[in-house]
C-alpha atoms as a PDB file:
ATOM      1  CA  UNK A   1    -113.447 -30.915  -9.789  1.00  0.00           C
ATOM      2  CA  UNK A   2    -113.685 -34.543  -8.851  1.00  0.00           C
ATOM      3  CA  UNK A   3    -111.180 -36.835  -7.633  1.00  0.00           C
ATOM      4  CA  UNK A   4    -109.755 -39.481 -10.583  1.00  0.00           C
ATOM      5  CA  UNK A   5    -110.383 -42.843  -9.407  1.00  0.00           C
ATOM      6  CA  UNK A   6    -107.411 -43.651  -7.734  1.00  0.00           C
ATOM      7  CA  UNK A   7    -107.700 -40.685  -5.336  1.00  0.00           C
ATOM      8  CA  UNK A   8    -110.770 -41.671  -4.890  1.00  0.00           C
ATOM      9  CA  UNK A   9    -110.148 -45.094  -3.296  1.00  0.00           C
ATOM     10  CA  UNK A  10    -107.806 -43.355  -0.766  1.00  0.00           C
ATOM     11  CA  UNK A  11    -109.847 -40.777   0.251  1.00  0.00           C
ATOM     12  CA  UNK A  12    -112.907 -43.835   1.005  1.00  0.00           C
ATOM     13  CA  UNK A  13    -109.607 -45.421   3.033  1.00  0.00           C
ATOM     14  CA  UNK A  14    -109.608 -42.078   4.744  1.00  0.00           C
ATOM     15  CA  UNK A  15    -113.112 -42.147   5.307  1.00  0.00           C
ATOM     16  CA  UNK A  16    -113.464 -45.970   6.310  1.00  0.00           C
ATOM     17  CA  UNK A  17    -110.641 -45.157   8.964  1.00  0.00           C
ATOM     18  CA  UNK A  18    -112.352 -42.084  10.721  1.00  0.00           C
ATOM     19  CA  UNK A  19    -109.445 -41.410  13.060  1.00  0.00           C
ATOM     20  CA  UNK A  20    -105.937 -40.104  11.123  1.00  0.00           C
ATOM     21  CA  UNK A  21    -103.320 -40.126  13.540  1.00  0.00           C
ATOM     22  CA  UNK A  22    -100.443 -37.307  13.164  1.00  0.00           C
ATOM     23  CA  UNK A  23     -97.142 -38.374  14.210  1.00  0.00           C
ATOM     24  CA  UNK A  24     -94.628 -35.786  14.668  1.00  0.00           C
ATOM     25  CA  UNK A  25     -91.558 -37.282  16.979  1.00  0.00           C
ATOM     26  CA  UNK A  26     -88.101 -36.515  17.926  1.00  0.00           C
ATOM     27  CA  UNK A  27     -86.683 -39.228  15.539  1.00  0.00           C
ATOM     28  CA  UNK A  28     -88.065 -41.474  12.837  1.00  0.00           C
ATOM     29  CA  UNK A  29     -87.837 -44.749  14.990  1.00  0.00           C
ATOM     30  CA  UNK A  30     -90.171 -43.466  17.133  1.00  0.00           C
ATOM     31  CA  UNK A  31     -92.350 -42.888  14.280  1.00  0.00           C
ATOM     32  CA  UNK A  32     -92.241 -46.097  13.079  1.00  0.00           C
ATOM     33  CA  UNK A  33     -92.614 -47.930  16.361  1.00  0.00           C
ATOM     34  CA  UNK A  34     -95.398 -45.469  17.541  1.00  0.00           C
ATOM     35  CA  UNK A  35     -97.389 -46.212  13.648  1.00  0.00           C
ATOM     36  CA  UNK A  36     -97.010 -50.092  14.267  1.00  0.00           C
ATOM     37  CA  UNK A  37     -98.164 -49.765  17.984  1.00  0.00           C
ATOM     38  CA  UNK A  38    -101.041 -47.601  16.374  1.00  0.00           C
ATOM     39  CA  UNK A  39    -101.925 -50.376  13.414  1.00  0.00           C
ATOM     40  CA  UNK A  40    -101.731 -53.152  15.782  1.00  0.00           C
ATOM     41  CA  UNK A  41    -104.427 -51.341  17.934  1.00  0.00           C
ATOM     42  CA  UNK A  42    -106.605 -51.112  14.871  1.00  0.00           C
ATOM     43  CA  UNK A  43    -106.200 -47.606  13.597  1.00  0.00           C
ATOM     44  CA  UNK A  44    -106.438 -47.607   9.962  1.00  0.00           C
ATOM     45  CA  UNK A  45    -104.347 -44.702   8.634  1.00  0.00           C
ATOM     46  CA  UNK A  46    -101.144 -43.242   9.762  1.00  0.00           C
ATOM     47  CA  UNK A  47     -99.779 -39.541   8.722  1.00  0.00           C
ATOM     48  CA  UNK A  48     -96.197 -39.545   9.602  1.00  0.00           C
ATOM     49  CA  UNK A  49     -94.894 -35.392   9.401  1.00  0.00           C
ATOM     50  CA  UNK A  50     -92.231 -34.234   7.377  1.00  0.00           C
ATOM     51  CA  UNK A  51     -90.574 -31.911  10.679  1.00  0.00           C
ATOM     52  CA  UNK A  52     -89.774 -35.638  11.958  1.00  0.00           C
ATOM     53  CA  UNK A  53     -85.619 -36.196  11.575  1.00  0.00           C
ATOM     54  CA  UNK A  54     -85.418 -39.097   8.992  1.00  0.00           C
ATOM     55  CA  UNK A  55     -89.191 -39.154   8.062  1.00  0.00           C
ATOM     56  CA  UNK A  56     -88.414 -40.635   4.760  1.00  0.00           C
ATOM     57  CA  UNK A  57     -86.616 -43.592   5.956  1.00  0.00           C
ATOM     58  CA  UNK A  58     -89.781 -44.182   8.765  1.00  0.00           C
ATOM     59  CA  UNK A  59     -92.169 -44.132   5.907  1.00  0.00           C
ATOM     60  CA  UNK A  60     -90.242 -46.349   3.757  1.00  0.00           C
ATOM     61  CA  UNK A  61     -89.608 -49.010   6.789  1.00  0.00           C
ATOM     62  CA  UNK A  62     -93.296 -48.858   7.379  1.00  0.00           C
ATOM     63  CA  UNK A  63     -94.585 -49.384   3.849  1.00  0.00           C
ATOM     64  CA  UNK A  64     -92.602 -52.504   3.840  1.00  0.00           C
ATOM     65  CA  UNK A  65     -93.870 -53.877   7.475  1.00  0.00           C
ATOM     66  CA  UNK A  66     -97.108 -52.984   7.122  1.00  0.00           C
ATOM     67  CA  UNK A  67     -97.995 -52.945   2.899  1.00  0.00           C
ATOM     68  CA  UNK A  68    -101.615 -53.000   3.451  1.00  0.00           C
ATOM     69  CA  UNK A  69    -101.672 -49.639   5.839  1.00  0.00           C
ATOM     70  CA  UNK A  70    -102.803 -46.486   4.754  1.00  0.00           C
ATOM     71  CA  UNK A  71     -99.575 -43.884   4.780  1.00  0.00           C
ATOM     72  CA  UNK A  72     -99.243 -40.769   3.826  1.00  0.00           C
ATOM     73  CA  UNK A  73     -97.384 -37.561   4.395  1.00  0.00           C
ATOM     74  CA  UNK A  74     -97.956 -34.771   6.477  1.00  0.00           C
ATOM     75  CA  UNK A  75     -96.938 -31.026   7.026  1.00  0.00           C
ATOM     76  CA  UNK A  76     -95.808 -31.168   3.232  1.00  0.00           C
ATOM     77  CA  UNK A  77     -94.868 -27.380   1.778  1.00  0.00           C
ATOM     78  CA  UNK A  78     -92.806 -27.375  -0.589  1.00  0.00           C
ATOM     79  CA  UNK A  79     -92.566 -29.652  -3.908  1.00  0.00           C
ATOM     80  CA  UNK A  80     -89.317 -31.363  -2.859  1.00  0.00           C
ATOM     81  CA  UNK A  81     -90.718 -33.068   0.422  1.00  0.00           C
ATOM     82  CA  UNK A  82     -93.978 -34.319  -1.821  1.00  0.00           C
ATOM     83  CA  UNK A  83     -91.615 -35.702  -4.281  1.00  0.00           C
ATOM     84  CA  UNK A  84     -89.633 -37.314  -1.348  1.00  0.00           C
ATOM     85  CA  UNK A  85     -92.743 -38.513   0.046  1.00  0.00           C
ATOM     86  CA  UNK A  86     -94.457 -40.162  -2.526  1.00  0.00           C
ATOM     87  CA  UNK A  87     -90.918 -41.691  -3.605  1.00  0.00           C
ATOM     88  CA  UNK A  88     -90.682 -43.786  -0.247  1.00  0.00           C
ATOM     89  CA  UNK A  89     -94.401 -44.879  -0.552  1.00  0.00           C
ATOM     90  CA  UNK A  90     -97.098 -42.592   0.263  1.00  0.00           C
ATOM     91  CA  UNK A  91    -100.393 -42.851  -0.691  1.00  0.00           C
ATOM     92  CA  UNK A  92    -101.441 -39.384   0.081  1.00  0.00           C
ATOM     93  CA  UNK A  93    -100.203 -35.990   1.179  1.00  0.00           C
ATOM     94  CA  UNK A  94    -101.012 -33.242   3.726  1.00  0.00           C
ATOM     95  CA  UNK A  95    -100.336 -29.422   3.787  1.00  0.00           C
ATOM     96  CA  UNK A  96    -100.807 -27.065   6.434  1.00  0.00           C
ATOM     97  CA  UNK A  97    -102.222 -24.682   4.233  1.00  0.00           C
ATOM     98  CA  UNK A  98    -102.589 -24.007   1.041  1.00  0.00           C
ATOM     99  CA  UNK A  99     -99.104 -24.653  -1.270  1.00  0.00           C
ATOM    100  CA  UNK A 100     -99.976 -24.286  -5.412  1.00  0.00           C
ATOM    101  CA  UNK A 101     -96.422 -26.459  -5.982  1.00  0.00           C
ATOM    102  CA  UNK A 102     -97.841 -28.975  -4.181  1.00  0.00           C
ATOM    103  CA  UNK A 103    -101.196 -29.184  -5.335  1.00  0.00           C
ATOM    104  CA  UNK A 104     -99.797 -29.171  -8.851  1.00  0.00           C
ATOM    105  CA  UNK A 105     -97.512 -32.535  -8.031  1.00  0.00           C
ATOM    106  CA  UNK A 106     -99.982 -33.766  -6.470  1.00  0.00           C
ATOM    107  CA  UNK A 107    -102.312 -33.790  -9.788  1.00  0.00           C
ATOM    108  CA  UNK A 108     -99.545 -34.917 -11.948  1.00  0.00           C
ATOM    109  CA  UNK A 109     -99.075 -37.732  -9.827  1.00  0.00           C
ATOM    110  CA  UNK A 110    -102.307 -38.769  -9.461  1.00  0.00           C
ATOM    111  CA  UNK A 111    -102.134 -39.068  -5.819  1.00  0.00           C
ATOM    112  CA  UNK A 112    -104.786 -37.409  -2.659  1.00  0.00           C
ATOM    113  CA  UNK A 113    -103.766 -34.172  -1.477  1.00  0.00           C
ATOM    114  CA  UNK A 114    -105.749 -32.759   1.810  1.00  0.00           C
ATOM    115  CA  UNK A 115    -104.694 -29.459   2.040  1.00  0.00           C
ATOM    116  CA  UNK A 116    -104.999 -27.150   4.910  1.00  0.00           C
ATOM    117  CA  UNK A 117    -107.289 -24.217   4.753  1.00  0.00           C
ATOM    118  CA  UNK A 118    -108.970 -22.593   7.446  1.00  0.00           C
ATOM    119  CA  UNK A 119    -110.761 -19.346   6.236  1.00  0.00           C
ATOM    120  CA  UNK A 120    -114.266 -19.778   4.074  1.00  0.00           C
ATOM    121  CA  UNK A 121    -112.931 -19.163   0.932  1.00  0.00           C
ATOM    122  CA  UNK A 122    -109.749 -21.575   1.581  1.00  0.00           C
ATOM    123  CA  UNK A 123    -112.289 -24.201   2.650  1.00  0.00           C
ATOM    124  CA  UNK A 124    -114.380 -23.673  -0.516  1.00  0.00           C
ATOM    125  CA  UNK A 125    -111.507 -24.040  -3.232  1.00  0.00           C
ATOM    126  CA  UNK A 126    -110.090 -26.948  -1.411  1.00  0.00           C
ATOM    127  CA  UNK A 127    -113.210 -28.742  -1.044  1.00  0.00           C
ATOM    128  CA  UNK A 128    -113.952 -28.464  -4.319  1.00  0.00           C
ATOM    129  CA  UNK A 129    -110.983 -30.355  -5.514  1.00  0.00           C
ATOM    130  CA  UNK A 130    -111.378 -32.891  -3.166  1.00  0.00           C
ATOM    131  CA  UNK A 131    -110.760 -33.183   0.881  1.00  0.00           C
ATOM    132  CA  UNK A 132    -109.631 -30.335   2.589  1.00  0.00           C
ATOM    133  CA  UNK A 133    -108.120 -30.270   6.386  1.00  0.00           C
ATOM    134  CA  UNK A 134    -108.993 -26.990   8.622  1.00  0.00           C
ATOM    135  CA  UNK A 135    -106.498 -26.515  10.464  1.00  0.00           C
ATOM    136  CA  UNK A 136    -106.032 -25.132  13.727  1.00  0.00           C
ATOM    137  CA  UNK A 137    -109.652 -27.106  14.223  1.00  0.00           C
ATOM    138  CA  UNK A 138    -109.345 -26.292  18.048  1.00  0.00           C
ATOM    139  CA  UNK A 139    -109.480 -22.331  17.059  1.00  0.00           C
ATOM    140  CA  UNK A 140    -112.794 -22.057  15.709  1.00  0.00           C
ATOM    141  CA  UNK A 141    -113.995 -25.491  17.353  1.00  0.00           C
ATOM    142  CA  UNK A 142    -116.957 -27.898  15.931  1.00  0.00           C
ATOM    143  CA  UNK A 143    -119.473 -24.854  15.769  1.00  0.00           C
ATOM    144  CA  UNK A 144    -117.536 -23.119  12.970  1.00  0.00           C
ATOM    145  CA  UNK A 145    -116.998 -26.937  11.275  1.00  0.00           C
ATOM    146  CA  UNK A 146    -120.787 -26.870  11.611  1.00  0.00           C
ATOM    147  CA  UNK A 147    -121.224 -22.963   9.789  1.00  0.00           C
ATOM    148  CA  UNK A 148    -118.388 -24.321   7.426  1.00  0.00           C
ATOM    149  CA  UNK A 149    -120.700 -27.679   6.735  1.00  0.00           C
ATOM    150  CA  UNK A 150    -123.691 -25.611   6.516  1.00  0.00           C
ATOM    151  CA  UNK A 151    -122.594 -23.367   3.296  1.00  0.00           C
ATOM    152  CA  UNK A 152    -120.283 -26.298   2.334  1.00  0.00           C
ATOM    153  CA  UNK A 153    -122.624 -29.299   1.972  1.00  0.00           C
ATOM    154  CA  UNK A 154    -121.305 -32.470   1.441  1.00  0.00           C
ATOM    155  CA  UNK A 155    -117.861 -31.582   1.869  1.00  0.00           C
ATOM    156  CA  UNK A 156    -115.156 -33.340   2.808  1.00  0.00           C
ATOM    157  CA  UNK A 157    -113.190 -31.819   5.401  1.00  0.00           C
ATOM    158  CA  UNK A 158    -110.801 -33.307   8.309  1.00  0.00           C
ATOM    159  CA  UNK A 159    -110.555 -30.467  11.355  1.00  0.00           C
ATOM    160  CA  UNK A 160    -106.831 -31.260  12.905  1.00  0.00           C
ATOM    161  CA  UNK A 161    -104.760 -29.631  15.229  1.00  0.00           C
ATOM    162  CA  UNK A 162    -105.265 -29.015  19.258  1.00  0.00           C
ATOM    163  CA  UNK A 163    -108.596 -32.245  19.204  1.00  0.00           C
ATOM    164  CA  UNK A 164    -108.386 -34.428  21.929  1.00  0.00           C
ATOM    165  CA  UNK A 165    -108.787 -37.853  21.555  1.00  0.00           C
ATOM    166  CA  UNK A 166    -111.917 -37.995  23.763  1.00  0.00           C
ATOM    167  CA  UNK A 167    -113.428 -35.584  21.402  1.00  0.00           C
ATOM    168  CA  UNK A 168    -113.415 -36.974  18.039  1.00  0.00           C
ATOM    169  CA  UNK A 169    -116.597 -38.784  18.213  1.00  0.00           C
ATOM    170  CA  UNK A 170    -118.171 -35.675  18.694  1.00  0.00           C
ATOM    171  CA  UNK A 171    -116.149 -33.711  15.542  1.00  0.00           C
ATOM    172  CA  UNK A 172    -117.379 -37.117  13.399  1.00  0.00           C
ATOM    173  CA  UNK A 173    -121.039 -36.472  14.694  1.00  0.00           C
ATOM    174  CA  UNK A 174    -121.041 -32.891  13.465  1.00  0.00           C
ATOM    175  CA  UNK A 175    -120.168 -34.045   9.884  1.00  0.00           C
ATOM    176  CA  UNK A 176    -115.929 -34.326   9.718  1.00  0.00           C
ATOM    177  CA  UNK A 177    -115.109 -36.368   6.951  1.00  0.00           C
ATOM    178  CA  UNK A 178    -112.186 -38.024   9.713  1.00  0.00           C
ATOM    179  CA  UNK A 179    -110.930 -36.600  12.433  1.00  0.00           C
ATOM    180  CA  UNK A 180    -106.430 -35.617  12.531  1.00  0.00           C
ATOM    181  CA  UNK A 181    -105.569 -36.338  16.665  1.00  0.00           C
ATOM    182  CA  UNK A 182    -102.457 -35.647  17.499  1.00  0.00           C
ATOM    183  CA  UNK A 183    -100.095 -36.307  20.333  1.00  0.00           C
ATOM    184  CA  UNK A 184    -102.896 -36.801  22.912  1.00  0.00           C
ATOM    185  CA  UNK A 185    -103.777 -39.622  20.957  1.00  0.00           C
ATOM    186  CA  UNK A 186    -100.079 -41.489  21.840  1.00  0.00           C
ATOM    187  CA  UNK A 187     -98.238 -39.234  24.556  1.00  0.00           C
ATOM    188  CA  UNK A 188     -98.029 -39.934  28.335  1.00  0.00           C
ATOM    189  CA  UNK A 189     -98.914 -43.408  29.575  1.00  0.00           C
ATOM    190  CA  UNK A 190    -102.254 -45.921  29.002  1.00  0.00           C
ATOM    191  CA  UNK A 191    -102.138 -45.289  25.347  1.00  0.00           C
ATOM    192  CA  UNK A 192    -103.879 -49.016  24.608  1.00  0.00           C
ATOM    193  CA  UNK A 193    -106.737 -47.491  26.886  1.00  0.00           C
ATOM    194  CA  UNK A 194    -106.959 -44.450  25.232  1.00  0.00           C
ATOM    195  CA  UNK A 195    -106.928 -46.361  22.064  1.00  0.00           C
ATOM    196  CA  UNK A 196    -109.750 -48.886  23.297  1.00  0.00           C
ATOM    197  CA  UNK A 197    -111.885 -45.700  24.528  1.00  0.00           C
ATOM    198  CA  UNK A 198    -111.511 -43.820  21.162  1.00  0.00           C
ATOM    199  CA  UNK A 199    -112.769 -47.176  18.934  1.00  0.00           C
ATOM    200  CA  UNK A 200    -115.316 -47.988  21.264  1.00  0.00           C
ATOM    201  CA  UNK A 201    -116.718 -44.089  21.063  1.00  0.00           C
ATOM    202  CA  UNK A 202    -116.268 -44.198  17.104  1.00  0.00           C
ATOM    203  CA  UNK A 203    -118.254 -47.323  15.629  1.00  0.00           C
ATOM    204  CA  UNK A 204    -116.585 -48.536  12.575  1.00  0.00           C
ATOM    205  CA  UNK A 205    -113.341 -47.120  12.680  1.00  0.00           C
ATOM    206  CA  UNK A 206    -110.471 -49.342  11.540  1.00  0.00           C
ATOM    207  CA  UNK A 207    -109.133 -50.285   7.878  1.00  0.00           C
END
């Protein structure tokens, strides 16, 4: 099944930005402070979690600072947090694994859904509706995105969960569509260097 047109577009955004940070914080200022730190650096796309207190209100305040970011929701299960998400402004949505309540809003709506899969056949159906996120990537590691690539050509899939920073050039090099990093990508201190270190090892990256 292809993507409509719309979709599409964000998924390219996606593509163009090669890094997605995750965000999941204590409160939803942090969020929002850590995204515009993260934007201001030159990351492209920003996936701000759902288990984050006040999430909504983080993804709203962002969408109005920073209009021409790519935001979207992650750790989305059930059909009233997509709802909620796409209400204050995002432009696409992430699962965990596979939800049918969400995939189904997320066709009415017209809007990118990269759902989680991790097992072959998971990868497969997702894949074939559009991007699809393994997740944990750090449990079978690039070689099984590789075996996954090699029965799975051409798709589009965005290993997250457990990837260090300093290793996403290397995921991208193996064929990742983009690459989730986590909290290695903005916990403990020199996060500008880190930041510097991942562009520079990732030509192109950016909005």
């Amino acid at each position: 099944m292809e993507l409509s047109s719309s979709t599409e577009r964000t998924a390219e955004r996606i593509r163009a930005a090669r890094i997605l940070p995750v965000l999941r914080t204590k409160t939803s200022e942090q969020s929002y402070q850590m995204a515009l730190r993260l934007l201001a650096l030159g990351i492209g796309a920003i996936e701000l979690t759902t288990t984050t207190e006040g999430w909504q209100d983080a993804m709203i305040r962002l969408r109005n600072e920073a209009p021409d970011a790519l935001v979207g929701a992650g750790t989305v299960v059930n059909r009233a947090d997509a709802e909620r998400a796409i209400e204050a402004g995002a432009e696409f949505l992430v699962s965990p694994y596979p939800v049918p309540e969400v995939r189904s809003l997320a066709a009415e709506r017209d809007i990118l859904l990269i759902e989680g899969s991790f097992t072959p056949g998971e990868l497969a159906a997702a894949t074939s509706r559009g991007v699809a996120k393994i997740f944990p990537a750090h449990v079978g590691g690039i070689a099984y995105l590789r075996s996954m690539l090699a029965v799975l050509p051409g798709a589009r899939i965005i290993p997250t969960g457990g990837i260090p920073a300093s290793e996403a050039a290397q995921w991208l090099e193996a064929g990742a569509f983009a690459v989730g990093v986590g909290s290695d990508l903005y916990s403990g201190d020199g996060m500008e260097a880190k930041i510097s270190a991942l562009l520079a090892s990732v030509p192109g990256t950016g909005r």
